[in-house]
N, C-alpha and C. Protein backbone atom coordinates (compact mmCIF):
# COMPACT_ATOMS: atom_id res chain seq x y z
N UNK A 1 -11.92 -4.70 -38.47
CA UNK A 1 -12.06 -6.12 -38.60
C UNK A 1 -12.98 -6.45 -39.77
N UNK A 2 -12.74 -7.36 -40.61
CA UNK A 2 -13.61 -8.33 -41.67
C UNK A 2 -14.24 -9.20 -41.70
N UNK A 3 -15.34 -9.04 -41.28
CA UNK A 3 -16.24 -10.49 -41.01
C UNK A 3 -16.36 -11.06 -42.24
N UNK A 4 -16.30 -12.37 -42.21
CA UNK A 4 -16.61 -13.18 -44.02
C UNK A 4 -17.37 -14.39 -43.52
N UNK A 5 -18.55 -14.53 -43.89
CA UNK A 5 -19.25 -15.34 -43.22
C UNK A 5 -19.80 -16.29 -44.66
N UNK A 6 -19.58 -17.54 -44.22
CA UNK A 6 -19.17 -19.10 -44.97
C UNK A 6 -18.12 -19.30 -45.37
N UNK A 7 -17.67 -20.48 -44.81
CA UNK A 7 -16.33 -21.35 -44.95
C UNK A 7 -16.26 -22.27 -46.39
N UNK A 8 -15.14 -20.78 -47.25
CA UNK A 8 -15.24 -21.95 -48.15
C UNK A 8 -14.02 -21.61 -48.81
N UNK A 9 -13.96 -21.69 -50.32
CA UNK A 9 -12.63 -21.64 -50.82
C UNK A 9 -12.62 -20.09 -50.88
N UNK A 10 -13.61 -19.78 -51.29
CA UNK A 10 -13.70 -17.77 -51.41
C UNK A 10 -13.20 -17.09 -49.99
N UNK A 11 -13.55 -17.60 -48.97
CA UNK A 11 -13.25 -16.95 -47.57
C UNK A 11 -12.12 -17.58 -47.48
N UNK A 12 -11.52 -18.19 -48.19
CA UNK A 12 -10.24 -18.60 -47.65
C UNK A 12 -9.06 -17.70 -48.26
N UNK A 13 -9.37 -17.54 -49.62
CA UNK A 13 -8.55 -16.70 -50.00
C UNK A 13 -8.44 -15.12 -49.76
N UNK A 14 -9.94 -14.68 -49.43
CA UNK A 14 -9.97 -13.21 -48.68
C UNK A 14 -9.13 -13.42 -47.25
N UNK A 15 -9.07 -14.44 -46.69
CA UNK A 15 -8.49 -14.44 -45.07
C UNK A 15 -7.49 -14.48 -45.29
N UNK A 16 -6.50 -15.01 -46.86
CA UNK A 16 -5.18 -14.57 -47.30
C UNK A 16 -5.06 -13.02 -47.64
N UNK A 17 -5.90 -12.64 -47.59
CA UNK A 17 -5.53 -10.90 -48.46
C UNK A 17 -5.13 -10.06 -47.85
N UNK A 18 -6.58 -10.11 -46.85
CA UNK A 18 -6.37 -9.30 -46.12
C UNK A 18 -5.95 -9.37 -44.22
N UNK A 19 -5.91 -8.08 -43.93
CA UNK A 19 -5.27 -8.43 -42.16
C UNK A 19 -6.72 -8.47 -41.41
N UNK A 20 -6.63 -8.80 -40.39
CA UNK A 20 -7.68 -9.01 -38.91
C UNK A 20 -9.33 -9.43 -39.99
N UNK A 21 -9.24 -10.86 -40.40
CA UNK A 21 -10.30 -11.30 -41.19
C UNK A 21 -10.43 -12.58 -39.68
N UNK A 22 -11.92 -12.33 -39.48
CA UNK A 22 -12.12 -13.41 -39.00
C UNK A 22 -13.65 -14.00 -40.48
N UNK A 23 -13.20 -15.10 -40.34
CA UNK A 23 -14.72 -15.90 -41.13
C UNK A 23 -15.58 -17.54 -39.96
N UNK A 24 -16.75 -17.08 -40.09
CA UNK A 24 -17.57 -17.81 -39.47
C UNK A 24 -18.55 -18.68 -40.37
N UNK A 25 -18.85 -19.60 -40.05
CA UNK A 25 -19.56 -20.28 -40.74
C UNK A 25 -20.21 -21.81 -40.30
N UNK A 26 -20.53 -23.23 -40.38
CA UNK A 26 -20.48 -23.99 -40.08
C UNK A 26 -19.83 -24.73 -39.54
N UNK A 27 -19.66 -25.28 -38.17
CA UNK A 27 -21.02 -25.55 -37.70
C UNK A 27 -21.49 -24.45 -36.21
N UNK A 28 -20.81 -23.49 -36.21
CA UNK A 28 -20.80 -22.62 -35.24
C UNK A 28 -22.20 -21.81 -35.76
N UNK A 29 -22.48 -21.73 -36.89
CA UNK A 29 -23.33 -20.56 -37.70
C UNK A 29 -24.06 -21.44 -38.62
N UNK A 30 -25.65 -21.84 -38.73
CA UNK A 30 -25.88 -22.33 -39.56
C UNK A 30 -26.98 -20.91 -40.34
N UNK A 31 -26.31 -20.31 -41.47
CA UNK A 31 -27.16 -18.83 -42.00
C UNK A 31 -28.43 -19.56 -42.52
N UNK A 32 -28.82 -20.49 -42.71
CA UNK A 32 -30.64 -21.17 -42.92
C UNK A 32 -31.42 -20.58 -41.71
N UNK A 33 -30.97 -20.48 -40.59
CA UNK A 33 -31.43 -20.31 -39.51
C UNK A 33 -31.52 -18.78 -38.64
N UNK A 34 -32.36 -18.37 -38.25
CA UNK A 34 -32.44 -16.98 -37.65
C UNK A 34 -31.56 -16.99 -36.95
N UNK A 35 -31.97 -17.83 -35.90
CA UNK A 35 -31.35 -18.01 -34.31
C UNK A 35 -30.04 -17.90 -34.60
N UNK A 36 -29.73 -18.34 -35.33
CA UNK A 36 -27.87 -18.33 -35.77
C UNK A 36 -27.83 -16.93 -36.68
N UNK A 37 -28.46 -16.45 -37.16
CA UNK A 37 -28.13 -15.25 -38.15
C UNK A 37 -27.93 -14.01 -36.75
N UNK A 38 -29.07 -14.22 -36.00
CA UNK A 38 -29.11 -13.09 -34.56
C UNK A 38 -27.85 -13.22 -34.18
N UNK A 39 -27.27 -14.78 -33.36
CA UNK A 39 -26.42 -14.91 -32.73
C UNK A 39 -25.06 -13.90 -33.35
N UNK A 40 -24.92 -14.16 -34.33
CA UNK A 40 -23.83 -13.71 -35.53
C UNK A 40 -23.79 -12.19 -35.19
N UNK A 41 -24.69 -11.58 -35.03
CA UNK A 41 -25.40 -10.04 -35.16
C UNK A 41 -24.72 -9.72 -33.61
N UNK A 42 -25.44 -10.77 -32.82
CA UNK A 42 -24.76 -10.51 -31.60
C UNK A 42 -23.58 -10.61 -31.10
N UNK A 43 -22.65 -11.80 -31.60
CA UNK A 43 -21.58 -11.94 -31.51
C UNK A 43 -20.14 -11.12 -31.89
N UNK A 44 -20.66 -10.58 -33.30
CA UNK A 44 -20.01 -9.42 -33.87
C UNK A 44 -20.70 -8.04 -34.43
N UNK A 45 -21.03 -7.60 -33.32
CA UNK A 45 -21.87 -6.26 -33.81
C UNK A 45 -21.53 -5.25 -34.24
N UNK A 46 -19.88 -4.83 -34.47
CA UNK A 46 -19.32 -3.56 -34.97
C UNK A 46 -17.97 -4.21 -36.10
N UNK A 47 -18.06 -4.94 -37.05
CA UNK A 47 -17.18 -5.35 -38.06
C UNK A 47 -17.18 -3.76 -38.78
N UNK A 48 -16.35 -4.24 -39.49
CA UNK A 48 -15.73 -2.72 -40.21
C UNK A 48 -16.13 -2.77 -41.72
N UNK A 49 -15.92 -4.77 -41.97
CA UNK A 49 -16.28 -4.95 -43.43
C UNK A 49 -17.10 -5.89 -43.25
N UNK A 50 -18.49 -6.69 -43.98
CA UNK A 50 -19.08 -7.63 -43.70
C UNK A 50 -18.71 -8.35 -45.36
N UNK A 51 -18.37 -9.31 -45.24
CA UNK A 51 -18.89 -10.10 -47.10
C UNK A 51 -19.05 -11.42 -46.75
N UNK A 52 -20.29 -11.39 -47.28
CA UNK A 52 -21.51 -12.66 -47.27
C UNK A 52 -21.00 -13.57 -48.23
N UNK A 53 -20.58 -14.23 -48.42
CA UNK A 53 -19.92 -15.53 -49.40
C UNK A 53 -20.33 -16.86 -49.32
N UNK A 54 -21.57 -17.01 -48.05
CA UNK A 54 -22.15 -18.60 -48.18
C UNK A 54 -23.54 -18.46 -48.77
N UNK A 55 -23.55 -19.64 -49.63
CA UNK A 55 -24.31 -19.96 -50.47
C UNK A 55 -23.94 -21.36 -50.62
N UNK A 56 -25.64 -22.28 -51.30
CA UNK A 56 -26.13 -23.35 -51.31
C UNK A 56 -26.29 -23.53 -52.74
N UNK A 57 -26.27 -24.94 -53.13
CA UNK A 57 -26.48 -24.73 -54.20
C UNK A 57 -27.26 -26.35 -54.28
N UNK A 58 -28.32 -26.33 -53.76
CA UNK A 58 -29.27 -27.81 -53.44
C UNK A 58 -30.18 -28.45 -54.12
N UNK A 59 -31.00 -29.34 -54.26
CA UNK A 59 -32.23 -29.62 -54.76
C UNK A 59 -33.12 -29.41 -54.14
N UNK A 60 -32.76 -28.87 -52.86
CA UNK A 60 -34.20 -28.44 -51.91
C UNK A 60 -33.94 -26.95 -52.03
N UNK A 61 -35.64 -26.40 -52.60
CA UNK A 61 -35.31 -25.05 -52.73
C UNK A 61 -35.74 -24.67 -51.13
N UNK A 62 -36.38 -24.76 -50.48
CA UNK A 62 -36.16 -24.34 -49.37
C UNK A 62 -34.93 -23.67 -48.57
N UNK A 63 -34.16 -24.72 -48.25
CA UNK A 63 -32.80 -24.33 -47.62
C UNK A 63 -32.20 -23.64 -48.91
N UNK A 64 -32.35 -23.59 -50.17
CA UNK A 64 -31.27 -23.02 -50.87
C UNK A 64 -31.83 -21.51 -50.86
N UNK A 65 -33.16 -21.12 -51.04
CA UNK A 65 -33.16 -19.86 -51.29
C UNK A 65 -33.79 -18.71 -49.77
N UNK A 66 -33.57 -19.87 -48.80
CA UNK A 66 -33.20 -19.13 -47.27
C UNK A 66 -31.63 -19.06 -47.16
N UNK A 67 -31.19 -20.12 -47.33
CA UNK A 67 -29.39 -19.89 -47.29
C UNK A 67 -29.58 -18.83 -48.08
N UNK A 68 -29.58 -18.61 -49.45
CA UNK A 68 -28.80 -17.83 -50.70
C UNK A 68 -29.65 -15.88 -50.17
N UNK A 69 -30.75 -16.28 -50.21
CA UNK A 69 -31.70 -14.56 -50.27
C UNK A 69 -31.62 -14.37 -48.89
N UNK A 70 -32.35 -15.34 -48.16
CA UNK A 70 -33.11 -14.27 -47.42
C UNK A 70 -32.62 -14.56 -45.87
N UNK A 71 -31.11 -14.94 -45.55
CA UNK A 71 -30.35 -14.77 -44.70
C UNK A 71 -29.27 -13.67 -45.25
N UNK A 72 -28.87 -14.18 -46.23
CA UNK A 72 -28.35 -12.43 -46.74
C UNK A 72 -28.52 -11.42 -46.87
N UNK A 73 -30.36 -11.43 -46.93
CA UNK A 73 -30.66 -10.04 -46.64
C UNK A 73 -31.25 -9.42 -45.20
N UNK A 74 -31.43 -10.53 -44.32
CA UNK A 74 -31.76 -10.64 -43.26
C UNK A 74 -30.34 -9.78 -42.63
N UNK A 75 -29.13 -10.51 -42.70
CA UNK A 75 -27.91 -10.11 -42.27
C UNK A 75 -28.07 -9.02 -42.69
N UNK A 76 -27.78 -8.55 -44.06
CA UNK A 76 -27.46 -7.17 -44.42
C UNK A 76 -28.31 -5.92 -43.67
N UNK A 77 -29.50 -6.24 -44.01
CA UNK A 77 -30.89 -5.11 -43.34
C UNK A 77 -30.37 -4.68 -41.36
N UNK A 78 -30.20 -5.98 -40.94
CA UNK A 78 -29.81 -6.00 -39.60
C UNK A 78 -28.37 -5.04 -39.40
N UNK A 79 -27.24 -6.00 -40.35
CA UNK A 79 -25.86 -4.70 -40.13
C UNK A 79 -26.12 -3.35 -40.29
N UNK A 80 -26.76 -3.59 -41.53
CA UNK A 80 -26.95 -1.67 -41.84
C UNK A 80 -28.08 -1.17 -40.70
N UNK A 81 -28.71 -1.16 -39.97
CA UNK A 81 -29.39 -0.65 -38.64
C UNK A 81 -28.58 -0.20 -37.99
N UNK A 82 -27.62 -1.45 -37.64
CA UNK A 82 -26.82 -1.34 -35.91
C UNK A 82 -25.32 -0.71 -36.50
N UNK A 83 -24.78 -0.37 -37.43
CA UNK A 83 -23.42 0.02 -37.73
C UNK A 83 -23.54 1.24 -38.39
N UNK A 84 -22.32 1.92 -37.75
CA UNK A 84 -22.46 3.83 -37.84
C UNK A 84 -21.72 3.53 -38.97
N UNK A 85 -20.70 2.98 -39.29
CA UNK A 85 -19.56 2.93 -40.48
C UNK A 85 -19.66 1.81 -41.12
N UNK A 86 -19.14 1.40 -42.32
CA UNK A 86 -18.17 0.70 -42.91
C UNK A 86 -19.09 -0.09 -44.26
N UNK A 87 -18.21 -1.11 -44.58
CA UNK A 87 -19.50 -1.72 -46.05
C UNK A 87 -19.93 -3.22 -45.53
N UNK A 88 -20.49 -3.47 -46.60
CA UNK A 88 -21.32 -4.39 -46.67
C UNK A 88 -21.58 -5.45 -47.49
N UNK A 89 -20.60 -6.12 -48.29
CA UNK A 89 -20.89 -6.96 -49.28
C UNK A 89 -21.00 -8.09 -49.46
N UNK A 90 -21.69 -8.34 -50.35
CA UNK A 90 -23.15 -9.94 -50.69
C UNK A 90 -22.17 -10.31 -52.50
N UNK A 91 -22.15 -11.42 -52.06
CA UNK A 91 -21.48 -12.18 -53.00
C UNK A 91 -22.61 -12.84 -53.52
N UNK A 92 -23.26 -11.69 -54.88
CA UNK A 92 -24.09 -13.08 -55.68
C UNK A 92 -23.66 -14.12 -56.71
N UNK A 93 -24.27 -13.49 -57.78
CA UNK A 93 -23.23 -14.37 -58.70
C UNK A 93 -24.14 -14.30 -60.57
N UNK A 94 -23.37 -14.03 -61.78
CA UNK A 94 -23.66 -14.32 -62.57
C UNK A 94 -24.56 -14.93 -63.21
N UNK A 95 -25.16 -15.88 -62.62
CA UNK A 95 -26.59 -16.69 -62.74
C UNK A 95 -27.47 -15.92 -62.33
N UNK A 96 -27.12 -14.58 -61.79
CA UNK A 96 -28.23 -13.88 -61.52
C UNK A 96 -28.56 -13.46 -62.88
N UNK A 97 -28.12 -13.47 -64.13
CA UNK A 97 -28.11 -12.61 -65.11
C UNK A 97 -28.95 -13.45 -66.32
N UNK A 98 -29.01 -14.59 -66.03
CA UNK A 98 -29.73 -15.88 -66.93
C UNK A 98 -30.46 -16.91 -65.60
N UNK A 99 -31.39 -16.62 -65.14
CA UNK A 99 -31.75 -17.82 -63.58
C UNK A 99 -32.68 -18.86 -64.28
N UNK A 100 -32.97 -18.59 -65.35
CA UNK A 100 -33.31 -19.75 -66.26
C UNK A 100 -33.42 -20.13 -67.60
N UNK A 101 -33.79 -21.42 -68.20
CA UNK A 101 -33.53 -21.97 -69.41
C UNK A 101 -34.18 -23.18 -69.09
N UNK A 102 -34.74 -23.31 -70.96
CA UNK A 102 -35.51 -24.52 -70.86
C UNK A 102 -34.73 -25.92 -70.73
N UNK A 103 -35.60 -26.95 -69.97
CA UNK A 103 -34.94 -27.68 -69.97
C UNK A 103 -33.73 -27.78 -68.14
N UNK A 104 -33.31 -26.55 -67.55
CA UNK A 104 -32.78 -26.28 -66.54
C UNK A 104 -32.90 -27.32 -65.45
N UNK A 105 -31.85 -28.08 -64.79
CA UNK A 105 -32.60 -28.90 -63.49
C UNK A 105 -32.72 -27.79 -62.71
N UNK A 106 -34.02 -28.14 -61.57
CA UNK A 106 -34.04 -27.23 -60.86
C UNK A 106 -33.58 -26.55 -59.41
N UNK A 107 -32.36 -27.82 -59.16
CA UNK A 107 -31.42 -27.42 -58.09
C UNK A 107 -30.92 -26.15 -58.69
N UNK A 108 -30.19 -26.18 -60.39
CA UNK A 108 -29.85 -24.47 -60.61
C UNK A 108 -30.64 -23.44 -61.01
N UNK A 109 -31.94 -24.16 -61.20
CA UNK A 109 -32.65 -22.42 -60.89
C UNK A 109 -32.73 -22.21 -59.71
N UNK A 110 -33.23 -22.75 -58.19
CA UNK A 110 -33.40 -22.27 -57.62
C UNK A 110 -31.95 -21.57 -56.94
N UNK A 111 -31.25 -22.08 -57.53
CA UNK A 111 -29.48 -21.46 -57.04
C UNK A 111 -29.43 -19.75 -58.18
N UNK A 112 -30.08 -20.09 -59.27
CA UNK A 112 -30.01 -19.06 -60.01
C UNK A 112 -30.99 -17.82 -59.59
N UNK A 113 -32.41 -18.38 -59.34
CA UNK A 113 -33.19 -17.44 -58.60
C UNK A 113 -32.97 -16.96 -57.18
N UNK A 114 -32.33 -17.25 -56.72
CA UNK A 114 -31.83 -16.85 -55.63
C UNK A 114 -30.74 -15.56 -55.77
N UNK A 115 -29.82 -15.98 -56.41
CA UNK A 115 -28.44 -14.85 -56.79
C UNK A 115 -29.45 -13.88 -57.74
N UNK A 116 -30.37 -14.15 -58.39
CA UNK A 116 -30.96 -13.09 -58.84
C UNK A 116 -31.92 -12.40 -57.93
N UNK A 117 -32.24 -12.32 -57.22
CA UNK A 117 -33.30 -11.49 -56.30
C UNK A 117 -32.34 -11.31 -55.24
N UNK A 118 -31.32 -11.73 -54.86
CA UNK A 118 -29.78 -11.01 -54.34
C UNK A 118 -29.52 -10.25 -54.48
N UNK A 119 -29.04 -9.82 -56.41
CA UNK A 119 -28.72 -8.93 -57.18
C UNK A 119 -29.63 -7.56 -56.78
N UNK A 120 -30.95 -8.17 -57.37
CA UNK A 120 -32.08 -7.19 -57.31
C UNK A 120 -31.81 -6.20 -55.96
N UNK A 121 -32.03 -6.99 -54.69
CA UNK A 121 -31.82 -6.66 -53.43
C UNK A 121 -31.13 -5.21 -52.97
N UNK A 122 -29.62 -5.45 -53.70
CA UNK A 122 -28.45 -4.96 -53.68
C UNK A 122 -29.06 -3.52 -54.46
N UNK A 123 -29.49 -3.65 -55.37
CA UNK A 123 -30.20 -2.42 -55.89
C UNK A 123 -31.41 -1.31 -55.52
N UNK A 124 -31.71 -2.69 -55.08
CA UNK A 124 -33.40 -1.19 -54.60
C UNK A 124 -32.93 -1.36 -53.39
N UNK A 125 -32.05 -2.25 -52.03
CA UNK A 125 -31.79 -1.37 -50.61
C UNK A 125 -31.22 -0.27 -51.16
N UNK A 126 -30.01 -0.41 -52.18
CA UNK A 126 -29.19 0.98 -52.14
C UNK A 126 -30.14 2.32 -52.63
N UNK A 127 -30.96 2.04 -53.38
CA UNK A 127 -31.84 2.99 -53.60
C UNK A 127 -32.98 3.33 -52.29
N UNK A 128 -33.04 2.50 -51.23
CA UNK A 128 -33.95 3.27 -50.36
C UNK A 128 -33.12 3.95 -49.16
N UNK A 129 -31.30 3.41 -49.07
CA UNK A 129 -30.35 4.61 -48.24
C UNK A 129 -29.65 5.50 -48.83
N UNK A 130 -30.31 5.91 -50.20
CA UNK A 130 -29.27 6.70 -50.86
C UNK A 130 -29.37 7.86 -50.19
N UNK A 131 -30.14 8.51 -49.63
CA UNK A 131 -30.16 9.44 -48.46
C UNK A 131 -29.50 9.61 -47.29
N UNK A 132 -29.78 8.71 -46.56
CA UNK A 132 -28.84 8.11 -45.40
C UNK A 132 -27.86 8.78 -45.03
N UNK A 133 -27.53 9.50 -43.80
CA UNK A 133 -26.22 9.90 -43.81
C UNK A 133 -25.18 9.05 -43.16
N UNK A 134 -25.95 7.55 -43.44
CA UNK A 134 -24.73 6.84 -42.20
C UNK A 134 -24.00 6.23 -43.20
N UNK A 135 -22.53 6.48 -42.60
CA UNK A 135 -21.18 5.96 -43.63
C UNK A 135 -21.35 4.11 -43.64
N UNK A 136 -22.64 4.07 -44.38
CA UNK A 136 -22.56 2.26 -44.67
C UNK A 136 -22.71 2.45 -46.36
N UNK A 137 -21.69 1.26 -46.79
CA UNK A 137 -21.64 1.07 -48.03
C UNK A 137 -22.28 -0.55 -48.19
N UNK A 138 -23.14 -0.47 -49.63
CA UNK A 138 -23.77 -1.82 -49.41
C UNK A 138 -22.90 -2.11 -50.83
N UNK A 139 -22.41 -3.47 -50.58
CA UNK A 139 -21.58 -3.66 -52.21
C UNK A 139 -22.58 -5.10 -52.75
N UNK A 140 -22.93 -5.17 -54.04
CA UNK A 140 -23.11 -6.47 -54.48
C UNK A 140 -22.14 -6.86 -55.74
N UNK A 141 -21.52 -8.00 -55.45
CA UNK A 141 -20.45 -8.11 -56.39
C UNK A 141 -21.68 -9.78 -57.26
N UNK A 142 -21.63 -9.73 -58.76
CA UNK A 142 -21.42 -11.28 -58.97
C UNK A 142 -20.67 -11.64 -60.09
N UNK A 143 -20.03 -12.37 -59.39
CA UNK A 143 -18.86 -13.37 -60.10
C UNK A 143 -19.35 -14.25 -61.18
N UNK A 144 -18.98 -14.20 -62.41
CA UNK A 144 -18.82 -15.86 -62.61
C UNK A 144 -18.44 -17.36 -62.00
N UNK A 145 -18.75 -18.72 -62.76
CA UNK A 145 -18.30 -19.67 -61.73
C UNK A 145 -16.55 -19.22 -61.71
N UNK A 146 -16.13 -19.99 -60.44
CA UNK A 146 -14.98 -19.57 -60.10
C UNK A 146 -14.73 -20.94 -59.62
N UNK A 147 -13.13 -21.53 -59.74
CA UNK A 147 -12.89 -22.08 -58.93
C UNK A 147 -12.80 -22.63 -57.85
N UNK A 148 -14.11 -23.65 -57.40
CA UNK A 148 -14.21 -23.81 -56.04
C UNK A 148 -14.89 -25.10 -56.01
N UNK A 149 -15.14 -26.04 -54.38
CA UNK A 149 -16.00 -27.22 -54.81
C UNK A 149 -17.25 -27.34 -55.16
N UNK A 150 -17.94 -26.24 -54.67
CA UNK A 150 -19.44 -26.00 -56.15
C UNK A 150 -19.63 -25.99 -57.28
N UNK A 151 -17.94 -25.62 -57.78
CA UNK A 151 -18.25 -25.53 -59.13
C UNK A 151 -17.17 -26.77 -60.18
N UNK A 152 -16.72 -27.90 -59.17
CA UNK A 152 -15.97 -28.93 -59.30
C UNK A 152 -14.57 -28.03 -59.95
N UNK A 153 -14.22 -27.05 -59.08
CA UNK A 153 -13.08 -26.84 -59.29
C UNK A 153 -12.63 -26.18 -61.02
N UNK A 154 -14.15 -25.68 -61.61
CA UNK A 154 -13.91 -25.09 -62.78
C UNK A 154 -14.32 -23.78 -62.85
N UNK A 155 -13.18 -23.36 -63.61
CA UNK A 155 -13.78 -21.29 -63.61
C UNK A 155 -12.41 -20.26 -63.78
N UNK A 156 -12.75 -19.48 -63.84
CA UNK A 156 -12.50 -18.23 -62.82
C UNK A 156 -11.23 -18.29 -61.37
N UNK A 157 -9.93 -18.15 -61.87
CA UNK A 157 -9.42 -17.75 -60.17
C UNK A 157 -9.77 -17.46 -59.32
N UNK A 158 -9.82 -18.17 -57.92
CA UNK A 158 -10.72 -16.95 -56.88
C UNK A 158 -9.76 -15.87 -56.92
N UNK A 159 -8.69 -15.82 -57.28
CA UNK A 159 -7.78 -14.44 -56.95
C UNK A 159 -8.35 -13.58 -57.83
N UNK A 160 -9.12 -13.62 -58.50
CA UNK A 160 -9.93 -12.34 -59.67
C UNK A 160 -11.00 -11.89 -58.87
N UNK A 161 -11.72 -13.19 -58.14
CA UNK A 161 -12.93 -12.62 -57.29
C UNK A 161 -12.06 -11.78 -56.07
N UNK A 162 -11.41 -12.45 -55.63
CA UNK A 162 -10.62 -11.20 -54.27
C UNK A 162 -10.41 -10.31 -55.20
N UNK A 163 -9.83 -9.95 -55.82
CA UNK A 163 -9.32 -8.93 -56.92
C UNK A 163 -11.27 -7.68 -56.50
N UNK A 164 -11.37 -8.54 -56.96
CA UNK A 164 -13.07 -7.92 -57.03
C UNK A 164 -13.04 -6.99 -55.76
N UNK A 165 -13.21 -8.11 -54.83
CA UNK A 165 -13.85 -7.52 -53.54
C UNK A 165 -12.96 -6.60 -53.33
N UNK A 166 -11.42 -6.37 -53.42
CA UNK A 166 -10.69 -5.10 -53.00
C UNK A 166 -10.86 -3.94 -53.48
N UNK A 167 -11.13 -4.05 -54.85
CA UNK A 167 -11.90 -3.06 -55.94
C UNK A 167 -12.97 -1.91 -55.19
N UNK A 168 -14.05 -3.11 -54.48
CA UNK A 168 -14.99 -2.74 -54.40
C UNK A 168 -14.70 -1.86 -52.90
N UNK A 169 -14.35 -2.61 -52.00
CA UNK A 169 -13.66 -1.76 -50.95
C UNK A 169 -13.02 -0.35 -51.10
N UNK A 170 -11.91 -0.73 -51.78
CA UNK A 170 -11.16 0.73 -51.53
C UNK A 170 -11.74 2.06 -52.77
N UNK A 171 -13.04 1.59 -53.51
CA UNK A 171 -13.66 2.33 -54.47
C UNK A 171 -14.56 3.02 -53.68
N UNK A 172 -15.49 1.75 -52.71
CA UNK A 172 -16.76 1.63 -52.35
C UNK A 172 -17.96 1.72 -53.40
N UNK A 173 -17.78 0.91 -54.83
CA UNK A 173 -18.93 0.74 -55.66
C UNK A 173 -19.88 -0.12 -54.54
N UNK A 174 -21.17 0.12 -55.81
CA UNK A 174 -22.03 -0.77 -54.95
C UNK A 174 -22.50 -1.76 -55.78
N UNK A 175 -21.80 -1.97 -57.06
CA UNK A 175 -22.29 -2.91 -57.54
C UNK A 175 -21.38 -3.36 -58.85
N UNK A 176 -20.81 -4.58 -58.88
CA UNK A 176 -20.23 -5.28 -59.84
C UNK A 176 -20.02 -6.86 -60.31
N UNK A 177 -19.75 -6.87 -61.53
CA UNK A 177 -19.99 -8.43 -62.15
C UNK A 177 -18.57 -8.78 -63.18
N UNK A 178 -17.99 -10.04 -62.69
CA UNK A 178 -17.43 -10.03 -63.45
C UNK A 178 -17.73 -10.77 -65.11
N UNK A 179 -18.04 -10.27 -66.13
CA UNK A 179 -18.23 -11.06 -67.12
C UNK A 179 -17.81 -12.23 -68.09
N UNK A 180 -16.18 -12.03 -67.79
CA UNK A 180 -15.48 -12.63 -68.43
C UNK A 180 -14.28 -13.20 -67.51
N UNK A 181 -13.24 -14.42 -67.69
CA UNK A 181 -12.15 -14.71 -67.31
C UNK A 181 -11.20 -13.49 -66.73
């Protein structure tokens, strides 16, 4: 089974790809919130694939960089404990690669600093289970903008980002970006 947790245009098109995808998200799941990140943990404790795909993109950095970091890594740290098998992937995003500029409003840095200490994340966990003998794969993919209502519908196909995530699956990298169209 495929857990894809936030309802949006990205989980919509992975729930086209692939078979036995369930996606959770609002208002059943609010990921700002522990109590709802546990519940989630509890509710589905043996998924096969996890990919994190909700993200905020606000003027309150608060909720944006608990939504964006640190329920994603909350989730992730928690799956990889309780699961003998399977992967794990966190949808950051390209803005991790520039999270600021002068002049920037700061609804997108804190959307940018967020996908960047995501990124980061994705790197030094994999560097502290590279030992590990448990069959968990941690993937961090980031996309450019992509087609979706965050990004008023400009970008990137999401079918390039699914493209992505299958990549990353049936490879099991742990880390990729797309740079270009």
């Amino acid at each position: 089974m495929i857990l894809v947790t936030g309802k949006s245009a990205l989980s919509e098109h992975i729930s086209q790809r692939f078979d036995d995808v369930i996606v959770v998200g609002k208002p059943e799941y609010d990921f700002s919130k522990q109590q709802d990140c546990d519940k989630l943990l509890n509710d589905f404790p043996n998924p096969d694939i996890i990919i994190n795909t909700f993200a905020k993109n606000l003027s309150n950095s608060w909720n944006t960089l608990t939504t964006n970091y640190v329920a994603t890594v909350y989730l992730t740290v928690e799956y990889y404990k309780q699961l003998s098998h399977g992967q794990i992937i966190n949808i950051s995003s390209m803005s991790s690669w520039w999270p600021s500029y002068p002049g920037m409003p700061f609804e997108k840095f804190y959307y940018g600093i967020s996908k960047l200490n995501l990124s980061d994340f994705g790197k030094n966990f994999n560097r502290i289970i590279v030992d590990d003998v448990k069959d968990v794969i941690i993937s961090t993919i980031e996309p450019g903008r992509f087609k979706s209502p965050m990004s008023n519908y400009s970008g990137t196909e999401v079918k390039k980002i699914v493209d992505l995530i299958e990549f990353a699956i049936i490879n099991q990298v742990t880390h990729l970006s797309l740079v270009s169209k």
